[in-house]
N, C-alpha and C. Protein backbone atom coordinates (compact mmCIF):
# COMPACT_ATOMS: atom_id res chain seq x y z
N UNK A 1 -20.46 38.13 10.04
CA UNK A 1 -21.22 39.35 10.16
C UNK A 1 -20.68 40.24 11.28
N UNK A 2 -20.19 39.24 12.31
CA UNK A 2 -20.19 40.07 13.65
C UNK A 2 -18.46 41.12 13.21
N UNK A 3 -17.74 40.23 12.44
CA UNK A 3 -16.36 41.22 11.91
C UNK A 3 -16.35 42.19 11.21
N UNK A 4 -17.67 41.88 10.09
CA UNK A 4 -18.06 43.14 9.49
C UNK A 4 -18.82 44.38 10.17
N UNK A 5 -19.09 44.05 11.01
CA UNK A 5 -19.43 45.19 12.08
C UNK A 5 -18.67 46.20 12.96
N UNK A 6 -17.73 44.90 13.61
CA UNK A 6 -16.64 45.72 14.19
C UNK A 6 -15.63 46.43 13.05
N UNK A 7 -15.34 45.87 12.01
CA UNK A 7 -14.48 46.85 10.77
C UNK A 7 -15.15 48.19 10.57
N UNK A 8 -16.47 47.73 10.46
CA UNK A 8 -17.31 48.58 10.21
C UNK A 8 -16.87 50.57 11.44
N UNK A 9 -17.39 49.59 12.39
CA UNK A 9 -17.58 50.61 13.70
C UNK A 9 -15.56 51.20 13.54
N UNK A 10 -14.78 50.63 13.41
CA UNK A 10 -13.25 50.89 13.64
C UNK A 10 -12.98 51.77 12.13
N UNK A 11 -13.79 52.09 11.37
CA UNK A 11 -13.37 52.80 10.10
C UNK A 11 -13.70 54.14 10.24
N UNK A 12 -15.08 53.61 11.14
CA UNK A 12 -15.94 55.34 11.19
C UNK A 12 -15.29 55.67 12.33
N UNK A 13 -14.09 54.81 13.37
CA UNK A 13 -13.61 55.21 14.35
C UNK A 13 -12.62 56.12 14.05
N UNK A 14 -11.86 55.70 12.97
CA UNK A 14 -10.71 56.43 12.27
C UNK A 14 -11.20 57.72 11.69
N UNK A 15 -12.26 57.68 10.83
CA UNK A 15 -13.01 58.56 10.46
C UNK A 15 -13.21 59.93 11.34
N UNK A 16 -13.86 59.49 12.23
CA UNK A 16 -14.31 60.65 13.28
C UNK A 16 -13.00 61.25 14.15
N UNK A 17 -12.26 60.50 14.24
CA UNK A 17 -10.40 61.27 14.32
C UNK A 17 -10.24 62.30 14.11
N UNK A 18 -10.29 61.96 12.74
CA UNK A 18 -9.78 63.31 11.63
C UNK A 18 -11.02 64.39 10.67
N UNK A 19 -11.60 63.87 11.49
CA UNK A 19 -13.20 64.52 10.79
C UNK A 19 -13.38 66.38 11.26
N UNK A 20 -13.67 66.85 10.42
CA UNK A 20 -14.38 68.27 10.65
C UNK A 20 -15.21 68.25 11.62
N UNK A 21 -16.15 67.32 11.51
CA UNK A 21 -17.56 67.78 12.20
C UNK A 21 -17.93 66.26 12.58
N UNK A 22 -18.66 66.09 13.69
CA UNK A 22 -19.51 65.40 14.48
C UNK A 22 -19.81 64.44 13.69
N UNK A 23 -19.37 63.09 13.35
CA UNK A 23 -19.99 62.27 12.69
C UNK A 23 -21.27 61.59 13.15
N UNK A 24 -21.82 61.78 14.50
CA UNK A 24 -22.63 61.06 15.10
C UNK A 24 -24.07 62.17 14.35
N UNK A 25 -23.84 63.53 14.03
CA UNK A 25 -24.55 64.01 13.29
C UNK A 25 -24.96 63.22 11.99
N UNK A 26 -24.76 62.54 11.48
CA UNK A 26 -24.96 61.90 10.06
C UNK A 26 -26.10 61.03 10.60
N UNK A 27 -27.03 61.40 9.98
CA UNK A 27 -28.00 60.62 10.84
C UNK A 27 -28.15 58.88 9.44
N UNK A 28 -28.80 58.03 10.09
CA UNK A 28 -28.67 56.99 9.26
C UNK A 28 -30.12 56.39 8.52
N UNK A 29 -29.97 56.26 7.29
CA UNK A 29 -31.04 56.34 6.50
C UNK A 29 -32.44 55.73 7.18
N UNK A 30 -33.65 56.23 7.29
CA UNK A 30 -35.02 55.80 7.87
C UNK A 30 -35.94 56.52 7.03
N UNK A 31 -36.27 55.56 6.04
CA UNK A 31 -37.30 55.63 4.91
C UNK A 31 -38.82 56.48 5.72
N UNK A 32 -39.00 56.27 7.00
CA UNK A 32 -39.91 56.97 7.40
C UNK A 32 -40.16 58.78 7.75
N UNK A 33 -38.78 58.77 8.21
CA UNK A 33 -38.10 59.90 8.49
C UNK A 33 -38.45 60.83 7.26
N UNK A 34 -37.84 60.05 6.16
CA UNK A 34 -37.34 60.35 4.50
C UNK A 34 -38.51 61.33 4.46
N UNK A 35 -39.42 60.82 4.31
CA UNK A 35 -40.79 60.81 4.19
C UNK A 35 -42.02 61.72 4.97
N UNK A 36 -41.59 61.66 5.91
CA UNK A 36 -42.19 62.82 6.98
C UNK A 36 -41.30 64.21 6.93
N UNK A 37 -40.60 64.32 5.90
CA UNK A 37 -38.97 65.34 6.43
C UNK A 37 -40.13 66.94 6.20
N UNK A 38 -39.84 67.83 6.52
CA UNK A 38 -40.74 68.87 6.66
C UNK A 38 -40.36 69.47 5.04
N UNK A 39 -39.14 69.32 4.25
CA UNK A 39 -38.96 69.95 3.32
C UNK A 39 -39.49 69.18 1.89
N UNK A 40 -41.00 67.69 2.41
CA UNK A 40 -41.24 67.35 1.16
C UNK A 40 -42.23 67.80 0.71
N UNK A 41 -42.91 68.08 -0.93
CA UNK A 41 -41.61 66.79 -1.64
C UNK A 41 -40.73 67.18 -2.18
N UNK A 42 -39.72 66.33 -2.31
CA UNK A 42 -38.40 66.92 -3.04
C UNK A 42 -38.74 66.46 -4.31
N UNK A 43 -38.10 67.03 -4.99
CA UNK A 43 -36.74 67.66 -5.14
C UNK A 43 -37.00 69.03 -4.39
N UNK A 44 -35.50 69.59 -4.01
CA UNK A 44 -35.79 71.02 -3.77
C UNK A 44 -34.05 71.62 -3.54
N UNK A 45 -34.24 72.76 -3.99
CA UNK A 45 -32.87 73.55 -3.69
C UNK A 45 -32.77 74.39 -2.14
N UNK A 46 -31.95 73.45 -1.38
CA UNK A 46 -31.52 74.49 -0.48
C UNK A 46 -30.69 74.84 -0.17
N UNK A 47 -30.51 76.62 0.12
CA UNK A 47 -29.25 77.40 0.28
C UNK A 47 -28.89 77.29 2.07
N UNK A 48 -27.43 77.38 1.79
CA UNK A 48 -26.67 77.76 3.09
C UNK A 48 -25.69 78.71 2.85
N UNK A 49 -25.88 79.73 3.70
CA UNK A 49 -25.05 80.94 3.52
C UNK A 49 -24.51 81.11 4.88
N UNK A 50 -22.87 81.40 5.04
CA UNK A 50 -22.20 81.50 5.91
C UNK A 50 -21.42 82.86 5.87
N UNK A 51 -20.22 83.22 6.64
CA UNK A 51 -19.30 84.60 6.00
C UNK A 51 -18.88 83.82 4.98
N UNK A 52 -18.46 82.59 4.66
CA UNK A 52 -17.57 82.63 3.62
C UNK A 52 -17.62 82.35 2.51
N UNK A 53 -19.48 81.56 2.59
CA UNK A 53 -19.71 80.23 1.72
C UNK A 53 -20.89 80.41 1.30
N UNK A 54 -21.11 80.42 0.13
CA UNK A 54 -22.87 80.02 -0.19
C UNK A 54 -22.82 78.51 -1.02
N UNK A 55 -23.70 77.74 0.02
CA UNK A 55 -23.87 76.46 -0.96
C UNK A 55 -25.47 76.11 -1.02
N UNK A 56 -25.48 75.63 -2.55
CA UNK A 56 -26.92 75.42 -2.95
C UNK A 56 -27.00 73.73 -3.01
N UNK A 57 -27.63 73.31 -2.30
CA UNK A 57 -27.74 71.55 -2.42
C UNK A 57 -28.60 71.71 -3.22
N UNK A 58 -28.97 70.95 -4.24
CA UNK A 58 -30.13 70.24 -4.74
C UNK A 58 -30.33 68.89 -4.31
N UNK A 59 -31.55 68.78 -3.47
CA UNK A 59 -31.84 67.78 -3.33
C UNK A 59 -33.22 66.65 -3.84
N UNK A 60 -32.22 66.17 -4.80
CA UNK A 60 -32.96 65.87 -5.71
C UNK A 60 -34.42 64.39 -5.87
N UNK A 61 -35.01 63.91 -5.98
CA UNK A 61 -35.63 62.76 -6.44
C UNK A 61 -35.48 62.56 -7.77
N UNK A 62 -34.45 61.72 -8.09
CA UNK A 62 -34.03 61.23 -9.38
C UNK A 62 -34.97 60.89 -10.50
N UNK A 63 -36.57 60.38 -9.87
CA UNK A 63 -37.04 60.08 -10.85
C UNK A 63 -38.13 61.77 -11.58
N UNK A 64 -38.03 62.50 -10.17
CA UNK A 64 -38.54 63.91 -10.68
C UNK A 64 -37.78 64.85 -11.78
N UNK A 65 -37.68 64.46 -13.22
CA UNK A 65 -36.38 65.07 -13.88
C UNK A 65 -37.40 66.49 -13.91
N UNK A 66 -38.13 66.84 -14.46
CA UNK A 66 -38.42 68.35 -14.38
C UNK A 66 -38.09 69.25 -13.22
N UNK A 67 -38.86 68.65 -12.21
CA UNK A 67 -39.27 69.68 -10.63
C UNK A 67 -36.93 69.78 -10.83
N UNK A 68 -36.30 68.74 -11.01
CA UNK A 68 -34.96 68.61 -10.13
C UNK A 68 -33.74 69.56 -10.90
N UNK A 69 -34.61 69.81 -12.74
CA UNK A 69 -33.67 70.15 -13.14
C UNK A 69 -34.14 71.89 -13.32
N UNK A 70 -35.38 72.38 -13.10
CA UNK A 70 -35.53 73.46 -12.43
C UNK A 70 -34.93 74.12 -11.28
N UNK A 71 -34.55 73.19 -10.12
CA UNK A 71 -33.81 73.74 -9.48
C UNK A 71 -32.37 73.51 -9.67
N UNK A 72 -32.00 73.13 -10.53
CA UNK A 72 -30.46 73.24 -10.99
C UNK A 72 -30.51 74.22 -12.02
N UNK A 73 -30.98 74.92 -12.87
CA UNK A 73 -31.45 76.12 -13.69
C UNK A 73 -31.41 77.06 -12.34
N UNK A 74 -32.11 77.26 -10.98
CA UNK A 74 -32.02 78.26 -10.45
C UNK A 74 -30.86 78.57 -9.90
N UNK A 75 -30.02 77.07 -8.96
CA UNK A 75 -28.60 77.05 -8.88
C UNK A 75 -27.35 77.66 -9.47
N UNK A 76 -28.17 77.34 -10.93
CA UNK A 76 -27.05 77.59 -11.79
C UNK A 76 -26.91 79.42 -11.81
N UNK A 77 -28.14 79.76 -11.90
CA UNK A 77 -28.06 81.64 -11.88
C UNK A 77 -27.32 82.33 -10.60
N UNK A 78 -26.65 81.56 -9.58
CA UNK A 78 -25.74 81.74 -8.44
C UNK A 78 -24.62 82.10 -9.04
N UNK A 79 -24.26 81.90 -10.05
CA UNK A 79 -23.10 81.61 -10.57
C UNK A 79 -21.79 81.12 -9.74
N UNK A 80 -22.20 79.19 -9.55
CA UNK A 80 -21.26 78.95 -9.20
C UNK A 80 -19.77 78.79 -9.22
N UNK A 81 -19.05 78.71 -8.48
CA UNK A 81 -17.56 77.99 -9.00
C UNK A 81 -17.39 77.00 -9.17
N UNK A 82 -18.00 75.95 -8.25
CA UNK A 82 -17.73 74.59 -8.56
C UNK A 82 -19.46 73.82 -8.48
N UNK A 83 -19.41 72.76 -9.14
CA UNK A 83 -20.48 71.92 -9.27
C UNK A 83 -20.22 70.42 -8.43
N UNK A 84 -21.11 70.25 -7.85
CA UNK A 84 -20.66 68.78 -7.06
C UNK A 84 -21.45 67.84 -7.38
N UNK A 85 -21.24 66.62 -8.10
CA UNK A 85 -22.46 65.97 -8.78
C UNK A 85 -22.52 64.37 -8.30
N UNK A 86 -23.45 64.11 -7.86
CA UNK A 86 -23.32 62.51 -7.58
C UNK A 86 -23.17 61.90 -8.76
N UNK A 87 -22.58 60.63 -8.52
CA UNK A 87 -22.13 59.54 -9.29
C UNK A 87 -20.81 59.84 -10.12
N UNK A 88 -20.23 60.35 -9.64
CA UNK A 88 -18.83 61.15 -10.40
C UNK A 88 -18.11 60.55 -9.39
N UNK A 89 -16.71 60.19 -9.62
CA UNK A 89 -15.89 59.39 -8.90
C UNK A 89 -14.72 60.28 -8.84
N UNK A 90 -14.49 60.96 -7.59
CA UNK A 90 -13.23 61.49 -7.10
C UNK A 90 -12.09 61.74 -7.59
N UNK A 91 -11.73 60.22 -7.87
CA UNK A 91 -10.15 60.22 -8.52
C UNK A 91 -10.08 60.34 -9.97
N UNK A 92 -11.40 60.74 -10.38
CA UNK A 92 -11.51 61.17 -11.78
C UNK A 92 -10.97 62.39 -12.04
N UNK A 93 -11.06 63.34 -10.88
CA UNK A 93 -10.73 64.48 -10.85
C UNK A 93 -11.32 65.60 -11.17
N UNK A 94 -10.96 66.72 -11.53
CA UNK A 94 -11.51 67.90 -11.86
C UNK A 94 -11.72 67.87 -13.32
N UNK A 95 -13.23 68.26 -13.78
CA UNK A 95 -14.01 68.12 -14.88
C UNK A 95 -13.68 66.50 -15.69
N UNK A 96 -13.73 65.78 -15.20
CA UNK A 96 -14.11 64.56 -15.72
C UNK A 96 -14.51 64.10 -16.96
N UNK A 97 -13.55 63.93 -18.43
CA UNK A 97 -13.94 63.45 -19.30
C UNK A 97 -14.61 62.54 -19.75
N UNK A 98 -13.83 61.34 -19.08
CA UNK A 98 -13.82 60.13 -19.31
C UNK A 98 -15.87 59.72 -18.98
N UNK A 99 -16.38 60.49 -17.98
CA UNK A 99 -17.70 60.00 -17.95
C UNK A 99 -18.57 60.22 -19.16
N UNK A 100 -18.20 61.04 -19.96
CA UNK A 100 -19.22 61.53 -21.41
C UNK A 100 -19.21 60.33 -21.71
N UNK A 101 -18.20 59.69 -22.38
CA UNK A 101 -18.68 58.14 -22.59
C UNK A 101 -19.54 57.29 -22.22
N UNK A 102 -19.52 57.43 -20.98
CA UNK A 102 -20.53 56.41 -20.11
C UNK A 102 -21.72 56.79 -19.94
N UNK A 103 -22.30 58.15 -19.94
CA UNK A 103 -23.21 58.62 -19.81
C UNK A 103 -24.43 59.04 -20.88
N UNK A 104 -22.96 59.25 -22.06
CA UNK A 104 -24.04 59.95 -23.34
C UNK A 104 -25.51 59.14 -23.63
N UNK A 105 -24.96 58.28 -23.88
CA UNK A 105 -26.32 57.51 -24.20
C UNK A 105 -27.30 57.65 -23.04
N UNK A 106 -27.50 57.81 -21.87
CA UNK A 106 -27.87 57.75 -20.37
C UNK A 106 -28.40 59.47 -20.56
N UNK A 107 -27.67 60.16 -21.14
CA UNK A 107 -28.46 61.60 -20.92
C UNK A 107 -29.42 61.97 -22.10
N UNK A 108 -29.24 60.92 -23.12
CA UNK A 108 -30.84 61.19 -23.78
C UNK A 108 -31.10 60.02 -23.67
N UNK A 109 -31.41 58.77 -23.26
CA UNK A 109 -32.26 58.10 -22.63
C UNK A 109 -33.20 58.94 -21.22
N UNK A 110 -32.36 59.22 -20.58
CA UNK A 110 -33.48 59.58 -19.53
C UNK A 110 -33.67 61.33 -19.70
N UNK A 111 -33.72 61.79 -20.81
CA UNK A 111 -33.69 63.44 -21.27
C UNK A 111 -33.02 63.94 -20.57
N UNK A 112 -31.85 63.86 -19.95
CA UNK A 112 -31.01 64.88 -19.14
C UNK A 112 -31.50 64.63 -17.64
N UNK A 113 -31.66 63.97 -17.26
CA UNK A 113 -32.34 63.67 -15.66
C UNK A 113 -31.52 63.93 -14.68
N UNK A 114 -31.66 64.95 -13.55
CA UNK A 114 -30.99 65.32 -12.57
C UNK A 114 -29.41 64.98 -13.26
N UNK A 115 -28.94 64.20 -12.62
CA UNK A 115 -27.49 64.50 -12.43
C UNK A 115 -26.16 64.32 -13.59
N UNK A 116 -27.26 63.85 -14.77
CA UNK A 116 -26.94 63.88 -16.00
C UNK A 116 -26.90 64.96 -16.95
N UNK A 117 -28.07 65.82 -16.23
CA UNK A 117 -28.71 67.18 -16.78
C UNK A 117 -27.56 68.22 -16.10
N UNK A 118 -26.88 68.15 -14.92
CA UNK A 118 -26.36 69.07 -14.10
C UNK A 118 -25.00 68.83 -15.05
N UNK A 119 -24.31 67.33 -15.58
CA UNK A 119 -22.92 67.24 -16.00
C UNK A 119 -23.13 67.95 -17.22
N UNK A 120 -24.25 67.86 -17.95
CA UNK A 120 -23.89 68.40 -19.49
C UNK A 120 -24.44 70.09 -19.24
N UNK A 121 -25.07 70.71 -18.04
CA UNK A 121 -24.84 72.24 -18.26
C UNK A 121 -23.50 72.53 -17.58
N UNK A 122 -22.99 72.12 -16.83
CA UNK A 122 -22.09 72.75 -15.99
C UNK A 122 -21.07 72.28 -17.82
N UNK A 123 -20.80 71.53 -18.44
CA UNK A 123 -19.97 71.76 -19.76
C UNK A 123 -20.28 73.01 -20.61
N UNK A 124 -21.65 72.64 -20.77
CA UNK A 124 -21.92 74.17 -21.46
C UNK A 124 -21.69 75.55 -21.22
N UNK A 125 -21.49 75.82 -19.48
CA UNK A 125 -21.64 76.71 -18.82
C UNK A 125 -20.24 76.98 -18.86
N UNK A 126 -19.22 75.84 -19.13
CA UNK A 126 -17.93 76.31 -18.57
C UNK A 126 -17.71 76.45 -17.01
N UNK A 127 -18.50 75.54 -16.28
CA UNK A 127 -18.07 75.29 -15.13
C UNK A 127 -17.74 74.29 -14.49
N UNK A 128 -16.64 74.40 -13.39
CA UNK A 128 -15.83 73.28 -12.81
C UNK A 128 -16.57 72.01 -12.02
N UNK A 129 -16.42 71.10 -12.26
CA UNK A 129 -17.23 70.10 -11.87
C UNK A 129 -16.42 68.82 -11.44
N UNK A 130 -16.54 68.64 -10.43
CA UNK A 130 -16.62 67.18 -9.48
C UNK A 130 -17.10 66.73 -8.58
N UNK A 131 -16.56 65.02 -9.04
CA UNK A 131 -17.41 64.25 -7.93
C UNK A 131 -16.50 63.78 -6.72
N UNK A 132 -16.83 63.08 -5.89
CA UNK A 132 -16.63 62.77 -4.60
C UNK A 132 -16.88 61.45 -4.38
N UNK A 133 -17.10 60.42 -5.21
CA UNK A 133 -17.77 58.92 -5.16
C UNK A 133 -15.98 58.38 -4.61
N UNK A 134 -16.46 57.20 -3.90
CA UNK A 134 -15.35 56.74 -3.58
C UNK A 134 -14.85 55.54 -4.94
N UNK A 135 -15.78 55.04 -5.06
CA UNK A 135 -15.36 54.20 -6.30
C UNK A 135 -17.30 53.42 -6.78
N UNK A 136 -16.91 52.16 -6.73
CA UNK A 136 -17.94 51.59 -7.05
C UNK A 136 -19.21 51.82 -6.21
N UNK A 137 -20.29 52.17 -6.08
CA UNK A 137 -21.26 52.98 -5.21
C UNK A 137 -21.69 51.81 -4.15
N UNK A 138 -22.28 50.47 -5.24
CA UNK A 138 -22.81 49.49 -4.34
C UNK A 138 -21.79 48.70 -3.24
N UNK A 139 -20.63 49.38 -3.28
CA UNK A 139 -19.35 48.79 -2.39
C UNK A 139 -19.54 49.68 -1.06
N UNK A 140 -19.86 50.51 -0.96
CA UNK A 140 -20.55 51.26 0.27
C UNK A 140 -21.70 51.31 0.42
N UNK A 141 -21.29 51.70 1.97
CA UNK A 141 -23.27 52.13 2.52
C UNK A 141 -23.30 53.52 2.14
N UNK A 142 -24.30 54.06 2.29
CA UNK A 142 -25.36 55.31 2.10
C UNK A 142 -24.04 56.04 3.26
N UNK A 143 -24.21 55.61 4.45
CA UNK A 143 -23.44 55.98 5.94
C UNK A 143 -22.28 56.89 5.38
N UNK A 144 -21.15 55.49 4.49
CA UNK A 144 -20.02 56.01 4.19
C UNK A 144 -20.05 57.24 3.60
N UNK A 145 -20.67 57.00 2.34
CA UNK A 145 -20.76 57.87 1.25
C UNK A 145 -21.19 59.07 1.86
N UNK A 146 -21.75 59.41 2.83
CA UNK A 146 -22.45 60.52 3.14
C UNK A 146 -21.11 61.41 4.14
N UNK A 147 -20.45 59.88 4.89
CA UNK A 147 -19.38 60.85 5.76
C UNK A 147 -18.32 61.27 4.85
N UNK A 148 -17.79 60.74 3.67
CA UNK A 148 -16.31 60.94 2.56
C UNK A 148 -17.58 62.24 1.50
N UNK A 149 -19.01 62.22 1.68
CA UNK A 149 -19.08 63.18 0.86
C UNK A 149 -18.80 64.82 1.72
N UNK A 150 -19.09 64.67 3.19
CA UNK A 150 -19.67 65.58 3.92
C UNK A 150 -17.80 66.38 4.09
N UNK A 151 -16.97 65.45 4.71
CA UNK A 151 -15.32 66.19 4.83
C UNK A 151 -15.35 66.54 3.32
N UNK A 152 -15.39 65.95 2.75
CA UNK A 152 -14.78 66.18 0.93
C UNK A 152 -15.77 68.08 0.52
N UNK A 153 -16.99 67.88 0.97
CA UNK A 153 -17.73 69.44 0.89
C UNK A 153 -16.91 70.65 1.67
N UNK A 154 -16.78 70.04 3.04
CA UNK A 154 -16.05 70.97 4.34
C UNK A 154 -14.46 71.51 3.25
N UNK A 155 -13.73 70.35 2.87
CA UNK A 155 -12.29 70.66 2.14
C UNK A 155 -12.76 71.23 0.70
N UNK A 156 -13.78 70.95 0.29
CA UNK A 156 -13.78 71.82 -0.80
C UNK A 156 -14.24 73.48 -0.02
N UNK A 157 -15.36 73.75 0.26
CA UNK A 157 -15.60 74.99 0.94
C UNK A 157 -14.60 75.88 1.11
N UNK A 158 -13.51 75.48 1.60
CA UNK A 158 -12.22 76.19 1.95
C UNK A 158 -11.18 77.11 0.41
N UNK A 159 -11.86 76.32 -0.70
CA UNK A 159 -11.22 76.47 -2.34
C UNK A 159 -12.21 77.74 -3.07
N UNK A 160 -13.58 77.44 -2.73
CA UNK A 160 -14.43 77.32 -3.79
C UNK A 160 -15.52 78.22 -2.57
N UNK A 161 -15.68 79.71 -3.10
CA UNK A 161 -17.16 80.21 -2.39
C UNK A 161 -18.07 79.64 -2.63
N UNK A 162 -18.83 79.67 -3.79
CA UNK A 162 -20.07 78.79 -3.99
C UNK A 162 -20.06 77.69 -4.63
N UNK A 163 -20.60 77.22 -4.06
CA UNK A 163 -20.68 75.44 -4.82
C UNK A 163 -22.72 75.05 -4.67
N UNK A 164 -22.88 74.31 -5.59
CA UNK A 164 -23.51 73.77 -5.97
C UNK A 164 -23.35 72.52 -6.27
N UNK A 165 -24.39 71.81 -5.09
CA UNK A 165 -24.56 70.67 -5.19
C UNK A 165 -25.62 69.59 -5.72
N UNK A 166 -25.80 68.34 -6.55
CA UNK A 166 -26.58 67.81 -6.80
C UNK A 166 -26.73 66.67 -6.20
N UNK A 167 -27.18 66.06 -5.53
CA UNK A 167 -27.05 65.26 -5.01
C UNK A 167 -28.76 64.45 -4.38
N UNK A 168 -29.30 63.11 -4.18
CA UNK A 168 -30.33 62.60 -3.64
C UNK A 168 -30.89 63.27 -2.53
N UNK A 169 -32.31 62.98 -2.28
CA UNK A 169 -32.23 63.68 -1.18
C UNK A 169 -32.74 62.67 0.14
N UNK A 170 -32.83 61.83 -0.39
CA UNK A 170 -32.25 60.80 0.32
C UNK A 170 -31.04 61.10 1.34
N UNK A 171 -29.67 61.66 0.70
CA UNK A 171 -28.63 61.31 1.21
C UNK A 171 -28.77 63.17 2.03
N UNK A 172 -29.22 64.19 1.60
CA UNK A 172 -29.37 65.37 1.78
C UNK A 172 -30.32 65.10 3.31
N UNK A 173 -31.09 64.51 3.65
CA UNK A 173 -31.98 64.38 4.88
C UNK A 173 -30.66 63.66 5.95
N UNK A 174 -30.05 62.79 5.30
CA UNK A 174 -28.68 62.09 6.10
C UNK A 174 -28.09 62.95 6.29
N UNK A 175 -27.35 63.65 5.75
CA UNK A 175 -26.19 64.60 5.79
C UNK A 175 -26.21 66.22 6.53
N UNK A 176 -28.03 66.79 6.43
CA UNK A 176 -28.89 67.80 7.03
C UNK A 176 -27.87 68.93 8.39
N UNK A 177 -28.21 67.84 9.31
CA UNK A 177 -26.97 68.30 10.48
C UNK A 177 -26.14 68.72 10.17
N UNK A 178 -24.94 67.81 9.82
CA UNK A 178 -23.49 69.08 9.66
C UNK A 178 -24.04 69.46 8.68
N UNK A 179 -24.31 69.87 7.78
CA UNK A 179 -24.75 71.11 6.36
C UNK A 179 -25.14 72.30 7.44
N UNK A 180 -26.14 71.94 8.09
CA UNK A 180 -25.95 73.08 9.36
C UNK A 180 -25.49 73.46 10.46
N UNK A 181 -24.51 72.50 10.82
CA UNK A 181 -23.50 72.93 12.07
C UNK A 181 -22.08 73.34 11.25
N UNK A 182 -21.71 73.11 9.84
CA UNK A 182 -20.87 73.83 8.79
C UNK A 182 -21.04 75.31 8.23
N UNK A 183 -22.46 75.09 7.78
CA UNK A 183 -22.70 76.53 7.04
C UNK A 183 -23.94 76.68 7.81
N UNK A 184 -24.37 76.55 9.03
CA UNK A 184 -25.46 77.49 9.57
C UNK A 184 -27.05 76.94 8.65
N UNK A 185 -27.96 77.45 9.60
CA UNK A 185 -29.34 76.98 9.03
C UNK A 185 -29.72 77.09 7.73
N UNK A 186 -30.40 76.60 6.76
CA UNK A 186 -30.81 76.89 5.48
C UNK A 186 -31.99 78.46 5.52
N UNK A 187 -30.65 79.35 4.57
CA UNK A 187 -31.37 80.51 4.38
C UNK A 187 -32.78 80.79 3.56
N UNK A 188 -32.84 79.47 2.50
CA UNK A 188 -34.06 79.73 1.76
C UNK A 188 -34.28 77.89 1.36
N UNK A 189 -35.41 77.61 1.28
CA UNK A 189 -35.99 75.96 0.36
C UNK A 189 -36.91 76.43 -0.60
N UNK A 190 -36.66 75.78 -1.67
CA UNK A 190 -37.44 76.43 -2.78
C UNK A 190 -37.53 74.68 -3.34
């Protein structure tokens, strides 16, 4: 245990090296926190607007498919450039075929639910869509995933004016800080 700790601490050491922003900002998951957060309940869309950037998080509660896919319907009237969707794996690349397979059955089983609902409009819509997963999800912590999602947003930002994001909000209360030491305070929560 005690090696998996120190690997642990020496990854996010490397990490914070080469990092954009403050990793000590990433705050680390506290179900209580979650829970008391001033912006519940989620789901909810919130904007950050900078000079260069407008990004819409959705932060979603997976099992809320109405409230979550309302605010991806309002997202979507931003008219983004790019879509950022959890559970999409990185090296899949830009617009991701290969997941229709895996999913179809999964997006009318659960009627299009959050982040299933976001992959099949952003197809319809004709808009660009990826993910950021490092690989297998349960092979990381929440921690990781939140610091490879948070640089991977910062390096996209630099491509892409608006983006739209879908993502837990779970991981959106983690990630909160730099979203606003990147793009400045949230201009609107809806």
């Amino acid at each position: 245990m005690k090696v998996l700790i120190l690997l642990h601490l020496l990854i996010l050491t490397s990490f914070s090296y080469a990092m954009s922003f403050d990793a000590k900002l990433v705050r680390i998951y506290d179900r209580k926190f979650y829970f008391d957060h001033p912006y519940q309940p989620f789901s909810k869309l919130i904007t950050f607007k900078n000079k260069s950037n407008n990004i819409y998080y959705v932060a979603s509660r997976h099992q809320e498919c109405e409230r979550s896919q309302t605010r991806i319907e309002i997202g979507l009237t931003k008219k983004p450039d790019l879509i950022v969707i959890e559970g999409l794996h990185a090296k899949w690349g830009n617009r991701p075929n290969n997941w229709d397979d895996r999913i179809k059955d999964k997006i009318e089983m659960a009627n299009g639910c959050d982040i299933y609902y976001a992959y099949k409009r952003a197809q319809e819509l004709n808009i660009d869509y990826v993910g950021i997963e490092l690989g297998v999800m349960k092979n990381y912590s929440s921690y990781e995933r939140d610091i490879v999602f948070l640089e991977s947003i910062y390096e996209l930002a630099k491509k892409y004016k608006t983006i739209l994001i879908i993502y837990g909000a779970g991981h959106f209360v983690q990630q909160e800080l730099v979203l606003e030491a990147l793009f400045g305070k949230p201009q609107a929560v809806f």
